[in-house]
N, C-alpha and C. Protein backbone atom coordinates (compact mmCIF):
# COMPACT_ATOMS: atom_id res chain seq x y z
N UNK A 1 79.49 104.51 106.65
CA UNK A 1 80.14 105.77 106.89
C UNK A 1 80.78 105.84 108.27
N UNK A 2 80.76 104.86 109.19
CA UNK A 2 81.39 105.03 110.14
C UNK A 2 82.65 104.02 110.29
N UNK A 3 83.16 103.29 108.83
CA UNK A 3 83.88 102.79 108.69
C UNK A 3 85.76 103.76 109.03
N UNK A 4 86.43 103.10 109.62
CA UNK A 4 87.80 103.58 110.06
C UNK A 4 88.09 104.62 108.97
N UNK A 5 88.27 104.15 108.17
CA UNK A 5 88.99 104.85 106.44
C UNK A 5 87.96 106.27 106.40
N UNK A 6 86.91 106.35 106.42
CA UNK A 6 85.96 107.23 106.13
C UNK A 6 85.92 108.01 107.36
N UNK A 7 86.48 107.60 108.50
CA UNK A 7 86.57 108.84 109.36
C UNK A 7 87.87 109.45 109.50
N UNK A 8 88.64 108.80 109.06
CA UNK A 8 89.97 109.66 108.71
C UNK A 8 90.16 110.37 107.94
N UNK A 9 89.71 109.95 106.67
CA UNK A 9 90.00 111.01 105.31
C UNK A 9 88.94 112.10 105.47
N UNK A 10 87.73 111.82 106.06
CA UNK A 10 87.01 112.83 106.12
C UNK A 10 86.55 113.07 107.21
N UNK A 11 87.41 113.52 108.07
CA UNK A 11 87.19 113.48 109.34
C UNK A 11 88.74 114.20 109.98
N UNK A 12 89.55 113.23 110.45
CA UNK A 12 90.62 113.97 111.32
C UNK A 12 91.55 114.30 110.17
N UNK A 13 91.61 113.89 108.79
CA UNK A 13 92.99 113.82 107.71
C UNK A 13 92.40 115.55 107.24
N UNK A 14 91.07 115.75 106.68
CA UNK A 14 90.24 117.12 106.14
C UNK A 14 90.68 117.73 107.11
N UNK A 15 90.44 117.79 108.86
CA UNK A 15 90.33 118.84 109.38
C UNK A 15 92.29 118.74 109.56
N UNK A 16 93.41 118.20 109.60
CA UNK A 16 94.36 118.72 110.22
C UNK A 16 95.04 119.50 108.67
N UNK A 17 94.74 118.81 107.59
CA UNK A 17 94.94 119.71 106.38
C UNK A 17 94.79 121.03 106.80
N UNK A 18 93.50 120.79 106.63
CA UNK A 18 92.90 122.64 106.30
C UNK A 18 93.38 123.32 107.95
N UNK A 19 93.62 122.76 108.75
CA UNK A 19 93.96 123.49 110.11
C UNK A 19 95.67 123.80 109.56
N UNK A 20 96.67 123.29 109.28
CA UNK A 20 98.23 123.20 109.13
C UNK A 20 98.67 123.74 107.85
N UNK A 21 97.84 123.77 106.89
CA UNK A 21 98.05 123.96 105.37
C UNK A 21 97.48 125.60 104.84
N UNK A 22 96.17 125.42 105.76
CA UNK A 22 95.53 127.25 105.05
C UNK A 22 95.26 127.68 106.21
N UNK A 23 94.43 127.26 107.00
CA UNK A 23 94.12 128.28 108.25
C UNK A 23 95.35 129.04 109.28
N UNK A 24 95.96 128.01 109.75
CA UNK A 24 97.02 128.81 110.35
C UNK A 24 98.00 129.66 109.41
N UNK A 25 98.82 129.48 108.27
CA UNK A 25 98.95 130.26 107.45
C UNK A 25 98.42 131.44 106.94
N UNK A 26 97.15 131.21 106.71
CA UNK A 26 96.70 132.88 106.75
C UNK A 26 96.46 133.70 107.98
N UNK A 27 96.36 132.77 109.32
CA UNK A 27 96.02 133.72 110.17
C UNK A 27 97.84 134.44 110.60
N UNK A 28 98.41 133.88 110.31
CA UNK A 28 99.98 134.09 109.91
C UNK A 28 100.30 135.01 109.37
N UNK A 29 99.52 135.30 108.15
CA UNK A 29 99.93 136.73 106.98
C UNK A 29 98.93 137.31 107.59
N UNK A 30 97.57 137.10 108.33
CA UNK A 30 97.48 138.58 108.74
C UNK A 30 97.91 139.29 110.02
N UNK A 31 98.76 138.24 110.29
CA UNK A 31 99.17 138.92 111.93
C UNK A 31 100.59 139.38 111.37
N UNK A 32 100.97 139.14 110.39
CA UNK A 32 102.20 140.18 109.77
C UNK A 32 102.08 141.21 109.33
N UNK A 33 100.95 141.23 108.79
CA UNK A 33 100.62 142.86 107.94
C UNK A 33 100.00 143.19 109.37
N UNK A 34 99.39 142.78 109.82
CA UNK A 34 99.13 143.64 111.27
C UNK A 34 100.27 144.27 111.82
N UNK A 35 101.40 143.71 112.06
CA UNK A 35 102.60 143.76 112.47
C UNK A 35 103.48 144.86 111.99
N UNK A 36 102.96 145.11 110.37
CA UNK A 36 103.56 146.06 109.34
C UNK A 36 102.75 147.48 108.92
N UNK A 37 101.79 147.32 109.51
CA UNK A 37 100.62 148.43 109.29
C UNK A 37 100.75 149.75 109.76
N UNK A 38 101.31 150.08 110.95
CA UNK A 38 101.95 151.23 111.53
C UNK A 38 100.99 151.82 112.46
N UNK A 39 99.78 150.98 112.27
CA UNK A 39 98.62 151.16 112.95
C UNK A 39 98.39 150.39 114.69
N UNK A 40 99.03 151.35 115.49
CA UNK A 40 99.33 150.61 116.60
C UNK A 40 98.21 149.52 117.50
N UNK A 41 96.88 150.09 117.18
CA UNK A 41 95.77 148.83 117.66
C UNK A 41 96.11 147.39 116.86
N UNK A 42 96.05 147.46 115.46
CA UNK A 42 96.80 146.52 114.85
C UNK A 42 97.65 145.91 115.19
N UNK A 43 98.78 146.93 115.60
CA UNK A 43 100.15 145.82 115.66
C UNK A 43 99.40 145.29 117.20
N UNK A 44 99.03 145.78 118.17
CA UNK A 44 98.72 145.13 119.52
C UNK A 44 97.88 143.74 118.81
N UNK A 45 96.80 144.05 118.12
CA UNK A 45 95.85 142.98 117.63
C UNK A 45 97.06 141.46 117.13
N UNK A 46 97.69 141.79 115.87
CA UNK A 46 98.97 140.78 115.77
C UNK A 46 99.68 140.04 116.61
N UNK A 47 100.05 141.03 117.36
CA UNK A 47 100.93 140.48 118.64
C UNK A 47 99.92 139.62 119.14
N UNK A 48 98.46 140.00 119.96
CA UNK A 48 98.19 139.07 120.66
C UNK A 48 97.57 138.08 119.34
N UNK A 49 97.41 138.13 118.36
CA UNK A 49 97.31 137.09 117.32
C UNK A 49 98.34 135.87 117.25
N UNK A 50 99.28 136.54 117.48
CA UNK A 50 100.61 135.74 117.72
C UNK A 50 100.72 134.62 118.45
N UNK A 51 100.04 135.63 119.46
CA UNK A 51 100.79 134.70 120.84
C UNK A 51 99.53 133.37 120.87
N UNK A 52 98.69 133.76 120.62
CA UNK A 52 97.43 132.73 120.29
C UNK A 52 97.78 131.52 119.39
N UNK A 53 98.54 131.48 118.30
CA UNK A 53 98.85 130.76 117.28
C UNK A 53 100.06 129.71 117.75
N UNK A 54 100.74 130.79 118.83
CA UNK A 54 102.31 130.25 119.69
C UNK A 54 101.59 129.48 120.50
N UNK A 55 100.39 129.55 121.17
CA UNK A 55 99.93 128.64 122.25
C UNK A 55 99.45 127.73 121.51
N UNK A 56 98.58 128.03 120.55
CA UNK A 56 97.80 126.30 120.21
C UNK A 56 98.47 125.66 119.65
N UNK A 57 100.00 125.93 118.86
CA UNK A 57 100.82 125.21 118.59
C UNK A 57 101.47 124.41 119.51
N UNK A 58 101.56 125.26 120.63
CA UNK A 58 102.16 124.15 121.34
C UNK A 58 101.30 123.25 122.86
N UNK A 59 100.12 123.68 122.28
CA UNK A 59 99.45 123.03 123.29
C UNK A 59 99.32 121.11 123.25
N UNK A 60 98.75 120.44 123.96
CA UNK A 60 99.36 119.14 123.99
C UNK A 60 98.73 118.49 122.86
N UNK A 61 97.45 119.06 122.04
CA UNK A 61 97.01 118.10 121.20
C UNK A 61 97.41 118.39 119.50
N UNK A 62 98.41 119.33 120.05
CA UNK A 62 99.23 119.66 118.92
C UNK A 62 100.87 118.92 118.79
N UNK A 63 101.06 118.94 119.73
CA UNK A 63 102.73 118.36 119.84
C UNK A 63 103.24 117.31 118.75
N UNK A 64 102.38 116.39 118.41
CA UNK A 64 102.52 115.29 117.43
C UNK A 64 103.06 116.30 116.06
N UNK A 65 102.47 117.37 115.75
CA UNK A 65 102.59 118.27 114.21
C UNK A 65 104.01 118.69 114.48
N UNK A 66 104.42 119.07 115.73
CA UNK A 66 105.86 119.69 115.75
C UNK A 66 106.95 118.81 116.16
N UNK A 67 106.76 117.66 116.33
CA UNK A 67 107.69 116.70 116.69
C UNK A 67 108.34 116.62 117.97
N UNK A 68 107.32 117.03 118.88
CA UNK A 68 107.46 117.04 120.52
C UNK A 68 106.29 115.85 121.02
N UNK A 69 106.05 115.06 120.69
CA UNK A 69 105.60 114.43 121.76
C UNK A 69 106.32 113.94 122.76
N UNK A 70 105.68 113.10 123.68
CA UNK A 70 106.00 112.25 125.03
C UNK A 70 106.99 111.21 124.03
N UNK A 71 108.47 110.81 124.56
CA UNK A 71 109.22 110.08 124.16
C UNK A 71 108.31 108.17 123.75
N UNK A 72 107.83 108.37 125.17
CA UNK A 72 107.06 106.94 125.17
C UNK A 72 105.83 106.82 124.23
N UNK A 73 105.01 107.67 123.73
CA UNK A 73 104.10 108.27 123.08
C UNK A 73 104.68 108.10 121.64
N UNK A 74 105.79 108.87 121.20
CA UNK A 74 106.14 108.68 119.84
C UNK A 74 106.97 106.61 119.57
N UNK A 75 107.26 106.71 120.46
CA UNK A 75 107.93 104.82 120.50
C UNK A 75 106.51 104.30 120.24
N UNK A 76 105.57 104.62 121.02
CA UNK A 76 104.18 103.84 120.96
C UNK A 76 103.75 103.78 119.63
N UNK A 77 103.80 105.43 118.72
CA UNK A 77 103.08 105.49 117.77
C UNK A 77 103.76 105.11 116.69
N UNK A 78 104.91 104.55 117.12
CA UNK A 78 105.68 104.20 116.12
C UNK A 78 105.89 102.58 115.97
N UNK A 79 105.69 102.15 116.57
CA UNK A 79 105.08 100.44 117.07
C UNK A 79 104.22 100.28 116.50
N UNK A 80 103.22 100.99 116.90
CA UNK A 80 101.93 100.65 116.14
C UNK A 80 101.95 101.17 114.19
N UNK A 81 102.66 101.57 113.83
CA UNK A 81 102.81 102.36 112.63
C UNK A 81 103.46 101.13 112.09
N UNK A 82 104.50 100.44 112.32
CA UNK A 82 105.30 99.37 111.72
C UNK A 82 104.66 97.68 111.76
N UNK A 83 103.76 97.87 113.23
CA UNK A 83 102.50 97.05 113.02
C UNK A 83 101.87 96.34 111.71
N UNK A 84 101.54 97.94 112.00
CA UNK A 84 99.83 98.06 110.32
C UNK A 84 100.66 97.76 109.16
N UNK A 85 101.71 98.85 108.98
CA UNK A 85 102.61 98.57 108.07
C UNK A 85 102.73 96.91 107.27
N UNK A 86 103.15 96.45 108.64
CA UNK A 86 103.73 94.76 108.66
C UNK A 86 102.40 94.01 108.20
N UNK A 87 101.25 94.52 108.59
CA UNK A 87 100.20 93.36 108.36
C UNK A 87 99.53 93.96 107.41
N UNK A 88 99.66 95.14 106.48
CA UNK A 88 99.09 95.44 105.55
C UNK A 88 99.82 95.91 104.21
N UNK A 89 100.57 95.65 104.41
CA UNK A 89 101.75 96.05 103.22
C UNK A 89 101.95 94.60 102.16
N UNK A 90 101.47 94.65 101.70
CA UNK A 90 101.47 92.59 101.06
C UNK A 90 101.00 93.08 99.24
């Protein structure tokens, strides 16, 4: 179980799913109906819901999901991607 494959799929592949696919998405629809509620603690609650969702998106261990990394960083990960590719593609 501490094999490479088994900590990816169930490990960093499970958690960026469910982080990119449902969690941020719903915290998404409820900071809209917050937004739409007319209920002004709400809309404040949204807003700073917002701005929370705007930061960890773009904080640095996110950048890879939005297609901002470090120029040298994406060349790197992309070297190494055509690598594995090359020696495991047969």
């Amino acid at each position: 179980m501490m094999g490479p494959d088994y900590t990816h799929w169930h490990g960093t592949y499970d958690l960026a799913k469910n982080f990119y696919a449902e969690y941020i998405p719903e915290l998404e629809e409820l900071a809209e109906k917050g937004l739409h509620s007319g209920d002004e603690i709400r809309v404040a609650a949204a807003e700073a819901l917002r701005k929370v969702i705007h930061d960890v998106r773009k904080s640095k261990g996110h950048k890879w999901y939005l297609g901002n990394m470090d120029p040298a960083a994406a060349e790197a990960r992309a070297r190494a991607s055509a690598e594995f590719k090359k020696r495991y593609n047969k």
